[in-house]
N, C-alpha and C. Protein backbone atom coordinates (compact mmCIF):
# COMPACT_ATOMS: atom_id res chain seq x y z
N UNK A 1 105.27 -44.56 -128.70
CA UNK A 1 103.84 -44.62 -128.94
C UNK A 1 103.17 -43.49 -128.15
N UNK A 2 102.41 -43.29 -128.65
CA UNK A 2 101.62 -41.59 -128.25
C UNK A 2 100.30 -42.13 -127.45
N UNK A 3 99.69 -42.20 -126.55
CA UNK A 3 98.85 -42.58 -125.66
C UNK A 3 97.79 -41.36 -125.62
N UNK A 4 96.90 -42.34 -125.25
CA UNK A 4 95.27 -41.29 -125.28
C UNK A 4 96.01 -39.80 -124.42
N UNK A 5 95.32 -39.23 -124.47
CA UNK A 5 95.10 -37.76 -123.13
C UNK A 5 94.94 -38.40 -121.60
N UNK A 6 93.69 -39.20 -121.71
CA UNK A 6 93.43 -40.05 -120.33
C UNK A 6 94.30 -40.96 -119.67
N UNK A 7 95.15 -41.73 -120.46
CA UNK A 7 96.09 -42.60 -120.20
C UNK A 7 97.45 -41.75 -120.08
N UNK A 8 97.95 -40.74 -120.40
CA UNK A 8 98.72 -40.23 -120.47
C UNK A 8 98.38 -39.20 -119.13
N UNK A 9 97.92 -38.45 -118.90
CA UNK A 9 97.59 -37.91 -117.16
C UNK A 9 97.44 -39.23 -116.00
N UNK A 10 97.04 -40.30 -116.52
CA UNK A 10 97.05 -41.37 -115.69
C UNK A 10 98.85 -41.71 -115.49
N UNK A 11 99.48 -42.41 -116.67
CA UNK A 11 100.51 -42.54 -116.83
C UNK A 11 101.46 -41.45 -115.77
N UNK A 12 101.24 -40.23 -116.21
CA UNK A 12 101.88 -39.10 -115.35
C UNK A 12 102.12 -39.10 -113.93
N UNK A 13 100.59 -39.50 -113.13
CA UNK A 13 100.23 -39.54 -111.96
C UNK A 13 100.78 -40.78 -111.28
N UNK A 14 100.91 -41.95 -111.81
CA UNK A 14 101.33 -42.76 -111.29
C UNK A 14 103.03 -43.20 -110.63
N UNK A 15 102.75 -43.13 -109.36
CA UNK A 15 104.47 -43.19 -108.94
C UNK A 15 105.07 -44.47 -109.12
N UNK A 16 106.32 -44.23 -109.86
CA UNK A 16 107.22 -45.32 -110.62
C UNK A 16 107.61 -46.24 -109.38
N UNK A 17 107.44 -47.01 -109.87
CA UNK A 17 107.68 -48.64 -109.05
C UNK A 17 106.71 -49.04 -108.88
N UNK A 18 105.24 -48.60 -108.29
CA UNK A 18 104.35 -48.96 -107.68
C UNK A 18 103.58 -49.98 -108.70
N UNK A 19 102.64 -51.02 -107.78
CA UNK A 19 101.84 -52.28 -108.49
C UNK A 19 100.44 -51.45 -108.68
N UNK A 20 100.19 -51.98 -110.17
CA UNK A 20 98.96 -51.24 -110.84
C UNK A 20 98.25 -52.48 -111.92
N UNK A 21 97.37 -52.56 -110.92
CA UNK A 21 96.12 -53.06 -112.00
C UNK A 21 95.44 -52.60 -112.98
N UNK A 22 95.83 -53.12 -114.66
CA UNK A 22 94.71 -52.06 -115.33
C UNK A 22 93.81 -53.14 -115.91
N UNK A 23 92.42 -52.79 -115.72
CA UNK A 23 91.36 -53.46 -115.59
C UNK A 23 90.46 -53.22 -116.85
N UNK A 24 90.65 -53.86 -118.27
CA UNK A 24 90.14 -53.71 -119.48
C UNK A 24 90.80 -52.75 -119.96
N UNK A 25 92.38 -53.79 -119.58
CA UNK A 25 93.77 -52.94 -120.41
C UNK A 25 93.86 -52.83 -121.73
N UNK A 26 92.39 -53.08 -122.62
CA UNK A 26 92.96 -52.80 -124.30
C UNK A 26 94.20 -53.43 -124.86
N UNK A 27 94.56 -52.70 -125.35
CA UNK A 27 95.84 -52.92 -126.25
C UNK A 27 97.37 -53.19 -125.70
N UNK A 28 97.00 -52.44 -124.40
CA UNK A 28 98.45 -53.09 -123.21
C UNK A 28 98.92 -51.26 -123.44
N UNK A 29 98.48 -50.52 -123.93
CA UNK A 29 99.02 -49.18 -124.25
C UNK A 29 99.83 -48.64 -122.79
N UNK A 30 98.95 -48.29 -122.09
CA UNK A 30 99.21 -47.58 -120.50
C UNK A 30 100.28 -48.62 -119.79
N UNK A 31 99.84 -49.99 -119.66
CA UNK A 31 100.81 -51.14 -119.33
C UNK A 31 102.26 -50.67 -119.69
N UNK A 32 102.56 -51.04 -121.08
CA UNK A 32 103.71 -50.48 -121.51
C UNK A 32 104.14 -49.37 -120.96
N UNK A 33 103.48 -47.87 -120.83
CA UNK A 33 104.07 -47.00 -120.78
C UNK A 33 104.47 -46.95 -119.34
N UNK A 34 103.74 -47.50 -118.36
CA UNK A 34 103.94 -48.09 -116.99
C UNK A 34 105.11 -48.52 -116.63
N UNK A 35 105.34 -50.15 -117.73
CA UNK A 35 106.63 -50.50 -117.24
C UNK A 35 107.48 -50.05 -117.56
N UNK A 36 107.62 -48.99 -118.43
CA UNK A 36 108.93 -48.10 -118.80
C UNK A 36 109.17 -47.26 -117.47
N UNK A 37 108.42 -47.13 -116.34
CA UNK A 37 108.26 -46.27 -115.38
C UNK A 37 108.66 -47.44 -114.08
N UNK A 38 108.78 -48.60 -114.38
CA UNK A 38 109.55 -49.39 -113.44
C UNK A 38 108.13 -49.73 -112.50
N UNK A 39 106.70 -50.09 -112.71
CA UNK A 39 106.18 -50.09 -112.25
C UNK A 39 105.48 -52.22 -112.71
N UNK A 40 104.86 -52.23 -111.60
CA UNK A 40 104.22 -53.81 -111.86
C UNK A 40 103.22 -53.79 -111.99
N UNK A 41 102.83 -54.24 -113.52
CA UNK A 41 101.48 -53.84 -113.88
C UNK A 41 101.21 -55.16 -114.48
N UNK A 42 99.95 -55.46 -114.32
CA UNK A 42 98.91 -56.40 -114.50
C UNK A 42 97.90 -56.47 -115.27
N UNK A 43 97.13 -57.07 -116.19
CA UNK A 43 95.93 -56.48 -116.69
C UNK A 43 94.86 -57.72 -116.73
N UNK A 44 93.95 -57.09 -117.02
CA UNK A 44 92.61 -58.00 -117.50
C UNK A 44 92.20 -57.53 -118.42
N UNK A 45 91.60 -58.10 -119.48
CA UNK A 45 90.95 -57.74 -120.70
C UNK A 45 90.33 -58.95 -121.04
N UNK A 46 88.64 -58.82 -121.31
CA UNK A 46 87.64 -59.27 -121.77
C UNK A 46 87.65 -59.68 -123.20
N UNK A 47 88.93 -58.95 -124.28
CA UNK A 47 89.11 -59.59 -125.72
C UNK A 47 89.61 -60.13 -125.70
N UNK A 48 89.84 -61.49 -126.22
CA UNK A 48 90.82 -62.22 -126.48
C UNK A 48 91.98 -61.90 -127.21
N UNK A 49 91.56 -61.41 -128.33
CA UNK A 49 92.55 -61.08 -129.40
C UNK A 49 93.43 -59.95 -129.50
N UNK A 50 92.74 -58.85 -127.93
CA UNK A 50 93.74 -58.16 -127.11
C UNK A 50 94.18 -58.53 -126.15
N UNK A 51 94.12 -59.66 -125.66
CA UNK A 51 95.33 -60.27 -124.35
C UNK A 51 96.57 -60.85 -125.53
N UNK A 52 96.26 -61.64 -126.23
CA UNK A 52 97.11 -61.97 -127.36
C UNK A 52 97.68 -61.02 -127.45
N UNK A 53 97.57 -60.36 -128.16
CA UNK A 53 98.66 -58.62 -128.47
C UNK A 53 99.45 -58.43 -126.92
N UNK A 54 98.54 -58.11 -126.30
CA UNK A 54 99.20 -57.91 -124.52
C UNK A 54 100.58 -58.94 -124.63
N UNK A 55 100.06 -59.92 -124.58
CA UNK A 55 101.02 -61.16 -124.20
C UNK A 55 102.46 -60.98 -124.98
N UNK A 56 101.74 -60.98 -126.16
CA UNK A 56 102.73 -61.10 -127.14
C UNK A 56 104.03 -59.86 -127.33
N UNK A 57 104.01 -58.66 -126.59
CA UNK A 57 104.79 -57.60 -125.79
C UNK A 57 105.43 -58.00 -125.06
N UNK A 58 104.53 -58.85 -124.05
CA UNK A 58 105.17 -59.06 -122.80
C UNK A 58 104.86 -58.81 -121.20
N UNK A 59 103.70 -58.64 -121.60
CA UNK A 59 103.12 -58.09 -120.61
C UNK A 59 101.99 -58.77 -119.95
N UNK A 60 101.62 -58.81 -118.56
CA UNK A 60 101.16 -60.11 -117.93
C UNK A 60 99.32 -59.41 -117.74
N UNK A 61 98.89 -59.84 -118.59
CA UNK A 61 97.48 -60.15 -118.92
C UNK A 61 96.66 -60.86 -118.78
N UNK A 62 95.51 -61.07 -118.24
CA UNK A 62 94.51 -62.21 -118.12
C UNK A 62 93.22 -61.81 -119.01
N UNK A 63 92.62 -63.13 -119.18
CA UNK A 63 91.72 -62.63 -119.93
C UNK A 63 90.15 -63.24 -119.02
N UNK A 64 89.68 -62.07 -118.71
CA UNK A 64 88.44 -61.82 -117.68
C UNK A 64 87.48 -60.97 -117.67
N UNK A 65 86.73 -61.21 -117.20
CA UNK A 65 85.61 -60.29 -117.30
C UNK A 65 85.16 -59.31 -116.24
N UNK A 66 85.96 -57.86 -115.96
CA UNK A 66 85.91 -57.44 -114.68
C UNK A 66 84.51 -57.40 -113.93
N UNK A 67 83.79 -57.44 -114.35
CA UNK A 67 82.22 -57.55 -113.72
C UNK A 67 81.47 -58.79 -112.86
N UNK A 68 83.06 -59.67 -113.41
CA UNK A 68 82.65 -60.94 -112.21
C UNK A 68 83.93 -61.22 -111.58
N UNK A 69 85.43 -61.06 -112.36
CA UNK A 69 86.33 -61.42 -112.02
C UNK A 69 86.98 -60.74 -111.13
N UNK A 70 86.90 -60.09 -110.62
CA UNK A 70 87.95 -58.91 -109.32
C UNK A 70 87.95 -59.07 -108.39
N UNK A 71 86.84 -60.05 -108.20
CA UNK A 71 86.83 -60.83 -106.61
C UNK A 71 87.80 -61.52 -106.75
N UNK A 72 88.48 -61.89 -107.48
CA UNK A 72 89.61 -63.00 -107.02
C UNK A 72 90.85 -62.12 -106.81
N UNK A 73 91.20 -60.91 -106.96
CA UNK A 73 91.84 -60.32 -106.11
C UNK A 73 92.07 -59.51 -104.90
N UNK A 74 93.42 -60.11 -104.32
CA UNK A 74 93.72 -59.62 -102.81
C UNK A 74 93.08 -57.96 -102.65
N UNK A 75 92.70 -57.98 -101.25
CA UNK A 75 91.92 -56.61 -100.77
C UNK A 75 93.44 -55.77 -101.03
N UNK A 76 93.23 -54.60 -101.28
CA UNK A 76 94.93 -53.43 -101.10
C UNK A 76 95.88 -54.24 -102.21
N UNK A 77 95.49 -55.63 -102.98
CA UNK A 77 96.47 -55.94 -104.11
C UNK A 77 97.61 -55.33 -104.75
N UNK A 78 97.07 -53.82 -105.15
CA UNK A 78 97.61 -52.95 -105.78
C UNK A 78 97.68 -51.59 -104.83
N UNK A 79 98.65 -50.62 -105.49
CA UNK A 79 98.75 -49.50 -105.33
C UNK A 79 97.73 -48.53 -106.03
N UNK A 80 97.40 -49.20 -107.30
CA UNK A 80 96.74 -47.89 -108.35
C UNK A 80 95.51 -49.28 -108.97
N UNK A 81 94.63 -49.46 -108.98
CA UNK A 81 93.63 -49.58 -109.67
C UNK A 81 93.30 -48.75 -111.03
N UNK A 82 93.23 -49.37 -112.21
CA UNK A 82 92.79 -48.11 -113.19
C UNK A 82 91.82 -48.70 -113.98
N UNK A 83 90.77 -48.23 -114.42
CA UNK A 83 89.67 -48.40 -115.10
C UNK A 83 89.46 -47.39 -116.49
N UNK A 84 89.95 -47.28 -117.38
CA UNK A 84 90.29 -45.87 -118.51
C UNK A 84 88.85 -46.52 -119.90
N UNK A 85 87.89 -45.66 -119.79
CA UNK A 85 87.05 -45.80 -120.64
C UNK A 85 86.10 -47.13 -120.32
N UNK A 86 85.85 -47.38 -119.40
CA UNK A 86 85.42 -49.02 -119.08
C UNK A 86 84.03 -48.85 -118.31
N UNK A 87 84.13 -48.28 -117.76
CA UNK A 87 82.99 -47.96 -116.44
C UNK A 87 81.73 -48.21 -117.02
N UNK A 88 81.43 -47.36 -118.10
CA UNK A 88 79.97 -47.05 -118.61
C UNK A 88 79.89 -48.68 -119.60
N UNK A 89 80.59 -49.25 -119.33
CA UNK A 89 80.40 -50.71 -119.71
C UNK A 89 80.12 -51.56 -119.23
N UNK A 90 80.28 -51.63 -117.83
CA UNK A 90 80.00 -52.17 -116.57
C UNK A 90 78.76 -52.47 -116.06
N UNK A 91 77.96 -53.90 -116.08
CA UNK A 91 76.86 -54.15 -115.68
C UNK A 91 76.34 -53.25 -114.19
N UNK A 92 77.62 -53.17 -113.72
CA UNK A 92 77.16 -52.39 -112.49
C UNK A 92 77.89 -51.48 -111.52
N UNK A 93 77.82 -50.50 -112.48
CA UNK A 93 79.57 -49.58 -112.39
C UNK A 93 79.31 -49.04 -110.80
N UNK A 94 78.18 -49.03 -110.17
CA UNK A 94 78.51 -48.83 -108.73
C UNK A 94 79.35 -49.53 -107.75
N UNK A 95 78.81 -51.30 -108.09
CA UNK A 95 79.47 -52.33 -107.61
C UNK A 95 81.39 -52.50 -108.17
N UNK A 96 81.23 -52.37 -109.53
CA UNK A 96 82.99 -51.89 -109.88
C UNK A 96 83.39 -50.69 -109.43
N UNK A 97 83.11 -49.83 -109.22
CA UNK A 97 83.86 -48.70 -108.17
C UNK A 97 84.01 -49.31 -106.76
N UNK A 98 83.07 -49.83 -106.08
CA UNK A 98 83.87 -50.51 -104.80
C UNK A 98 85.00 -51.41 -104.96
N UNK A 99 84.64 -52.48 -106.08
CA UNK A 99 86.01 -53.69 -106.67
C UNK A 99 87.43 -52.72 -106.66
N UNK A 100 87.19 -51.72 -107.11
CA UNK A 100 88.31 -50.98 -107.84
C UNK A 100 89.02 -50.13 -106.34
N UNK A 101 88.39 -49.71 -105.42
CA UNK A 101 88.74 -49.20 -104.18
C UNK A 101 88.76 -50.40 -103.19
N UNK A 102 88.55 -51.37 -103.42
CA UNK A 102 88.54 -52.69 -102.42
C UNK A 102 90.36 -53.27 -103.25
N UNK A 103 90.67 -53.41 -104.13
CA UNK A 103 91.64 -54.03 -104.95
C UNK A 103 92.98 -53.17 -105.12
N UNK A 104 92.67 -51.77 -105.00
CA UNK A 104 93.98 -50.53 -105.22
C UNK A 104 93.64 -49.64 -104.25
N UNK A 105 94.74 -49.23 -103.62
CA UNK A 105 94.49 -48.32 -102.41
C UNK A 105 94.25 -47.10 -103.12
N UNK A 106 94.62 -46.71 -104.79
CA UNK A 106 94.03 -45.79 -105.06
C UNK A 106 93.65 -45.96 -106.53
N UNK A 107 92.54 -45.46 -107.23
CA UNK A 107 91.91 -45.69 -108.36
C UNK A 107 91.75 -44.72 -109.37
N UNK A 108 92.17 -45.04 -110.71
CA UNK A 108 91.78 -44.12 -111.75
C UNK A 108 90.77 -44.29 -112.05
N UNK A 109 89.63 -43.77 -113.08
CA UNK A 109 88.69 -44.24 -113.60
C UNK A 109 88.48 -42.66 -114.67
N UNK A 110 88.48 -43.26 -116.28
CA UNK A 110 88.19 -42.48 -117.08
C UNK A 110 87.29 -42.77 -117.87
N UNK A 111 86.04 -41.74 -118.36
CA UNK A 111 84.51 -42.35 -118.88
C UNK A 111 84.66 -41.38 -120.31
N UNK A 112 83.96 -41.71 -121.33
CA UNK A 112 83.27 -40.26 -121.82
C UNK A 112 82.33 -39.79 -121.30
N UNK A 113 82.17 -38.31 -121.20
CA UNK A 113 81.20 -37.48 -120.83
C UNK A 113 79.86 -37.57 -121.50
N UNK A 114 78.65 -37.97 -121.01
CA UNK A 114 77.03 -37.80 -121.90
C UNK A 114 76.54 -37.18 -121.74
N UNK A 115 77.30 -35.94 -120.92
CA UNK A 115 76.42 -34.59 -120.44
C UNK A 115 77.34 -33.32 -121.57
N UNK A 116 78.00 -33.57 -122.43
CA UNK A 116 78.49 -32.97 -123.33
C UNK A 116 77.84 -32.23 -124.22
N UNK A 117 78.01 -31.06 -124.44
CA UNK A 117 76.84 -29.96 -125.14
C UNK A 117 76.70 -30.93 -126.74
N UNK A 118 77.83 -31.48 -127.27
CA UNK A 118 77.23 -31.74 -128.73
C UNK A 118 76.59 -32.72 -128.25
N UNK A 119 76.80 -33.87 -127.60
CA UNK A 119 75.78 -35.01 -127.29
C UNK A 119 74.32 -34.40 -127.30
N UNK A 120 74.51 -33.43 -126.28
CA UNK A 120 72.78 -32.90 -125.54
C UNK A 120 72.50 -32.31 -126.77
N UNK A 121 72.92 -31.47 -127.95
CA UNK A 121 72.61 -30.64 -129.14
C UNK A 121 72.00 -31.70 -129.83
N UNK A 122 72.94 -33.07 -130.23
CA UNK A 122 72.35 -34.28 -130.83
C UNK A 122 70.91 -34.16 -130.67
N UNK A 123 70.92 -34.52 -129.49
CA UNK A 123 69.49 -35.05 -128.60
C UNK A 123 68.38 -34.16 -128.80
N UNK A 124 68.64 -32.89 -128.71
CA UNK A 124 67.77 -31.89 -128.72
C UNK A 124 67.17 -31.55 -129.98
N UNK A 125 68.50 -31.08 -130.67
CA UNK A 125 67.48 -30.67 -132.21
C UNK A 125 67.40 -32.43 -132.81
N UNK A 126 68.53 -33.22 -133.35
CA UNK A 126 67.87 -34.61 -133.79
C UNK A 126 67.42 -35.74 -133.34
N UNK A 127 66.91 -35.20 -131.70
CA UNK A 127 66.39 -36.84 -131.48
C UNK A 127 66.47 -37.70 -131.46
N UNK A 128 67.94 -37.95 -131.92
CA UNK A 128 68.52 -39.40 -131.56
C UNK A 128 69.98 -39.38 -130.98
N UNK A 129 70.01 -40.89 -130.48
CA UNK A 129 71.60 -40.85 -129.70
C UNK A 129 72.63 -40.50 -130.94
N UNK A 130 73.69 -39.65 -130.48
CA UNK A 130 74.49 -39.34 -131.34
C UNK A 130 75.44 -40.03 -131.16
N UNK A 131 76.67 -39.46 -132.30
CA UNK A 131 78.04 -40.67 -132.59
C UNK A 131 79.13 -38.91 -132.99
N UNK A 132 80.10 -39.34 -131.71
CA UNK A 132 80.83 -37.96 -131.34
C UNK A 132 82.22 -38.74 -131.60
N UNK A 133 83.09 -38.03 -131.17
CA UNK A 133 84.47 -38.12 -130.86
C UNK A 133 84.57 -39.13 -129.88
N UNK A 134 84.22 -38.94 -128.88
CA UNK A 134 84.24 -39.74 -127.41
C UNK A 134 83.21 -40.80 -127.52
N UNK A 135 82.09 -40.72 -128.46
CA UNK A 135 81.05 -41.60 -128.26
C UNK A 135 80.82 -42.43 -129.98
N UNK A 136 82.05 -42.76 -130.56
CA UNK A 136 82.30 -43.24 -132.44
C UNK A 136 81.18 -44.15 -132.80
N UNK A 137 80.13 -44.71 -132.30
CA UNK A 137 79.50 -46.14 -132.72
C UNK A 137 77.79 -45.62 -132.61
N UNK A 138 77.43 -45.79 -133.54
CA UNK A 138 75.72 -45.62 -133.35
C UNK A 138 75.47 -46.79 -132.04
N UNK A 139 74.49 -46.13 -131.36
CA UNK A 139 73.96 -46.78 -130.07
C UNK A 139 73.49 -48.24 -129.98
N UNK A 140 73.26 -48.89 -131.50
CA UNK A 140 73.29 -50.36 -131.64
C UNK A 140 74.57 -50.47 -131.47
N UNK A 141 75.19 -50.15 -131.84
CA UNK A 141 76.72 -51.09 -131.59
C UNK A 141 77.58 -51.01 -130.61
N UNK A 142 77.23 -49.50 -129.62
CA UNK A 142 77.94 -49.22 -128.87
C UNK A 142 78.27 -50.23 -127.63
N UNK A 143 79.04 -50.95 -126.51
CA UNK A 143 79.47 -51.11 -125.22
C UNK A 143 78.97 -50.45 -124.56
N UNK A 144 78.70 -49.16 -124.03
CA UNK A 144 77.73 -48.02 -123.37
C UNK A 144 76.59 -48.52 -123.14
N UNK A 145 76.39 -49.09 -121.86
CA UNK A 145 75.32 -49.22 -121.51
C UNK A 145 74.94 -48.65 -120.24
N UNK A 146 75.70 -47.54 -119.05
CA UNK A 146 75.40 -46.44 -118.93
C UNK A 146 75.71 -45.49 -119.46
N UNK A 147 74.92 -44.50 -119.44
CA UNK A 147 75.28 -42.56 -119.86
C UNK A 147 75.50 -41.92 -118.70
N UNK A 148 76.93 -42.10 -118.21
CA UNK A 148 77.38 -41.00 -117.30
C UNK A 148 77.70 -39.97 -117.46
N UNK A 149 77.30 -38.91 -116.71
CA UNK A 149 78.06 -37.59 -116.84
C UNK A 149 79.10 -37.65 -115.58
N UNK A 150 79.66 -36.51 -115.87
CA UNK A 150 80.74 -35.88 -114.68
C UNK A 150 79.68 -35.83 -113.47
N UNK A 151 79.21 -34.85 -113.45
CA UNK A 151 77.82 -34.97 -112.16
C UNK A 151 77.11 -36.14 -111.70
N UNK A 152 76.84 -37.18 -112.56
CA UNK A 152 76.43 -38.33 -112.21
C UNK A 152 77.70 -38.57 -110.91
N UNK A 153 78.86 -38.87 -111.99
CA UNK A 153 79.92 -39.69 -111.05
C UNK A 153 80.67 -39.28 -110.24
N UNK A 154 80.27 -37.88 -109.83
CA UNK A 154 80.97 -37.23 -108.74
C UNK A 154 79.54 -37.58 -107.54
N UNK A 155 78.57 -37.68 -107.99
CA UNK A 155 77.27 -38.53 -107.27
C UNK A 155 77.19 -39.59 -106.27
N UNK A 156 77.93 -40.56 -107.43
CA UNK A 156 78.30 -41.73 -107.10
C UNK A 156 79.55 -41.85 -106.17
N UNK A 157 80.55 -41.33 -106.30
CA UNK A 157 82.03 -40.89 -105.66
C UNK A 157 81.62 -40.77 -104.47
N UNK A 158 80.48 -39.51 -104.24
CA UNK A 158 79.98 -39.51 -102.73
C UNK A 158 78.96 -40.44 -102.01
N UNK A 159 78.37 -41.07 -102.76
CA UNK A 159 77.13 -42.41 -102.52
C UNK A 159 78.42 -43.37 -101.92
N UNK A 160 79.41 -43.43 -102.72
CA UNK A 160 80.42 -44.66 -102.23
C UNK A 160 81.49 -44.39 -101.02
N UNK A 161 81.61 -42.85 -100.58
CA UNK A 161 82.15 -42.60 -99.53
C UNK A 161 83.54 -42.69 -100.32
N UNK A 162 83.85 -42.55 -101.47
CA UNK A 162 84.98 -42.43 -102.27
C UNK A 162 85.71 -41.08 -102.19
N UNK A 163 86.98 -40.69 -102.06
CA UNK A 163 87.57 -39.47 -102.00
C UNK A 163 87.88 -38.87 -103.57
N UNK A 164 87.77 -37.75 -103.71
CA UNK A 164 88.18 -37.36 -104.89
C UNK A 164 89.87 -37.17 -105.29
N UNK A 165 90.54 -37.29 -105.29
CA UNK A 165 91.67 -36.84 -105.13
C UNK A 165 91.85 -35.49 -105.75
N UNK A 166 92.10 -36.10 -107.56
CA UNK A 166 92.18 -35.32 -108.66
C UNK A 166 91.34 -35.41 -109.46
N UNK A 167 90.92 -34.78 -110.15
CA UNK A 167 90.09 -34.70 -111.68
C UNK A 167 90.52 -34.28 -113.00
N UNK A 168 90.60 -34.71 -114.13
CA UNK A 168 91.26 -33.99 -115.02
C UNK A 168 90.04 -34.04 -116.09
N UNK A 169 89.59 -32.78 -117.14
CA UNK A 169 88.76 -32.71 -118.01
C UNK A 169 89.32 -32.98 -119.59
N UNK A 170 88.97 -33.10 -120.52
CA UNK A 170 89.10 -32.94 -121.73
C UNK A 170 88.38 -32.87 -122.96
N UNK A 171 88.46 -31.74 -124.20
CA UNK A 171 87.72 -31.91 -125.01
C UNK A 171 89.02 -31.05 -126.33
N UNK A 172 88.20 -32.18 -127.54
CA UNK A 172 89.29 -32.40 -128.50
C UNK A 172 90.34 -32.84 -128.08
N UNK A 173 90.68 -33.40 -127.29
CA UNK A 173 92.01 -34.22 -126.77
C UNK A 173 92.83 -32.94 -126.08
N UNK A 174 92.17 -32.01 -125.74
CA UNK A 174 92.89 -30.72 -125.18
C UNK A 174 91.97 -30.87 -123.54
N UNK A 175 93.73 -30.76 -122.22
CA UNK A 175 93.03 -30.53 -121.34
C UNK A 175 91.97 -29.30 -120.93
N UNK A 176 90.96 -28.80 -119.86
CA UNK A 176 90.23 -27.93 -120.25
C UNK A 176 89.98 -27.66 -118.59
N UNK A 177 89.90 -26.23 -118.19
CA UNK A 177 89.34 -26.43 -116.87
C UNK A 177 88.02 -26.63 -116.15
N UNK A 178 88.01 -26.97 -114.77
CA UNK A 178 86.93 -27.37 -113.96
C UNK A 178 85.43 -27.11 -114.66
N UNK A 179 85.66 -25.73 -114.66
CA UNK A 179 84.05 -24.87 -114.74
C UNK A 179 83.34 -24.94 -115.70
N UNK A 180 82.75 -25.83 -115.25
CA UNK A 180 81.79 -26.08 -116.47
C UNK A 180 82.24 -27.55 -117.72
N UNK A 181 82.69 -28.00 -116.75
CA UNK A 181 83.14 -29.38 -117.53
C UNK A 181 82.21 -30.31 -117.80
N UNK A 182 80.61 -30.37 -116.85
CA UNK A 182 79.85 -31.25 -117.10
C UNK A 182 79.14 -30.93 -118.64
N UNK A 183 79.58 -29.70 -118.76
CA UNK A 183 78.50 -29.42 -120.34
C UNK A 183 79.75 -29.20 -121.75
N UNK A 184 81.10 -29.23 -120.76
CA UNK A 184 82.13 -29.05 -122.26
C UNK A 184 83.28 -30.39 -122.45
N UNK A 185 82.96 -30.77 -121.07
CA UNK A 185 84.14 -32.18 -121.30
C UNK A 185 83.89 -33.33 -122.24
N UNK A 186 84.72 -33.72 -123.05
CA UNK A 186 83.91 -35.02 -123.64
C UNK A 186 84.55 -36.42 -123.06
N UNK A 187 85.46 -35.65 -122.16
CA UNK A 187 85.80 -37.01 -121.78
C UNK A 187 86.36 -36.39 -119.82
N UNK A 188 86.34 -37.29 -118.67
CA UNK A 188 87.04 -36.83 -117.53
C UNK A 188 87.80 -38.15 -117.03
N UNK A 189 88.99 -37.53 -116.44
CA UNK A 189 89.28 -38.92 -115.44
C UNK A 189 89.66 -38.66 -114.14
N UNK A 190 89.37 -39.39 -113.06
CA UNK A 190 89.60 -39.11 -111.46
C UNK A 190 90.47 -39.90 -110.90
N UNK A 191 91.08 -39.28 -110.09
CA UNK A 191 91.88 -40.06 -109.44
C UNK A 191 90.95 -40.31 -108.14
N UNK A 192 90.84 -41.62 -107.29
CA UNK A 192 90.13 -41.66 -106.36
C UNK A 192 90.68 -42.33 -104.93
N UNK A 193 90.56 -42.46 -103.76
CA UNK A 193 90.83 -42.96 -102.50
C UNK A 193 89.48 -43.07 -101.84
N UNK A 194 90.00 -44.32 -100.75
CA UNK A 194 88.88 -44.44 -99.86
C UNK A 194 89.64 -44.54 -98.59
């Protein structure tokens, strides 16, 4: 199975054996590719009808709602915390970036970008929220209920006393470098420490 760009640099980064929480694990995608890597991975997911799928793999899933549920895990629990596309869903993605550095001694976290030139082009010449690659759902339907950029959350990274480790950019599913990623990335993910 062929895994996002984001999950797949995540996947990469992660050292085999180690315990990894993935926190609105979807489909169990990264999980899987995890335990092929000899690693102990865990998930939570808020769908039902994707812990089912999870389960039904084999893979040890709960079904929760990370925005209230992460308190019930041990401080340092994990090795790797990962959060892949979830954040800007998050009633209070400041308060889940501490959960996520309180729970894994170290944290992924991958968003789409809303500081993305076609987004801002959307906005500019048509005036309304647009529906991109990274962003598929008109704004009624979307989960997105913040608009982060890269700059926002490198903001926040330092508001939280969070370390950066790594960063990785992407647009069209092609990695892309640093400069100038807040206006070409459509999507980033960080590796983080505290």
């Amino acid at each position: 199975m062929s895994l996002r760009p984001d999950l797949a640099v995540i996947a990469a980064h992660v050292t085999p054996g180690s315990r990894v929480l993935d926190i609105g694990c979807g489909d169990g995608a990264l999980m899987l590719a995890l335990r092929d890597l000899g690693c102990d991975v865990r998930g939570i997911e808020i769908d039902g009808a994707s812990v089912e799928r999870c389960v039904s793999q084999g893979l040890s899933v709960v079904q929760g709602d990370a925005d209230r549920d992460l308190h019930d895990y041990p401080d340092k629990g994990f090795d790797y915390a990962v959060l892949s596309q979830t954040l800007q869903t998050a009633v209070r993605p400041d308060r889940m970036l501490d959960e996520l550095l309180r729970v894994g001694t170290r944290a992924f976290v991958s968003f789409p970008n809303f500081a993305h030139w076609r987004t801002r082009a959307a906005l500019l010449v048509g005036g309304r929220m647009p529906v991109t690659r990274s962003i598929p759902v008109s704004w009624y339907e979307t989960q997105n209920i913040h608009h982060v950029t890269i700059a926002d959350f490198r903001d926040l990274a330092r508001e939280k006393a969070a370390t950066i480790e790594r960063d990785w950019y992407f647009s069209h599913q092609r990695p892309i470098a640093r400069i100038g990623a807040n206006a070409r990335a459509e999507f980033a993910v960080f590796e983080l420490s505290r």
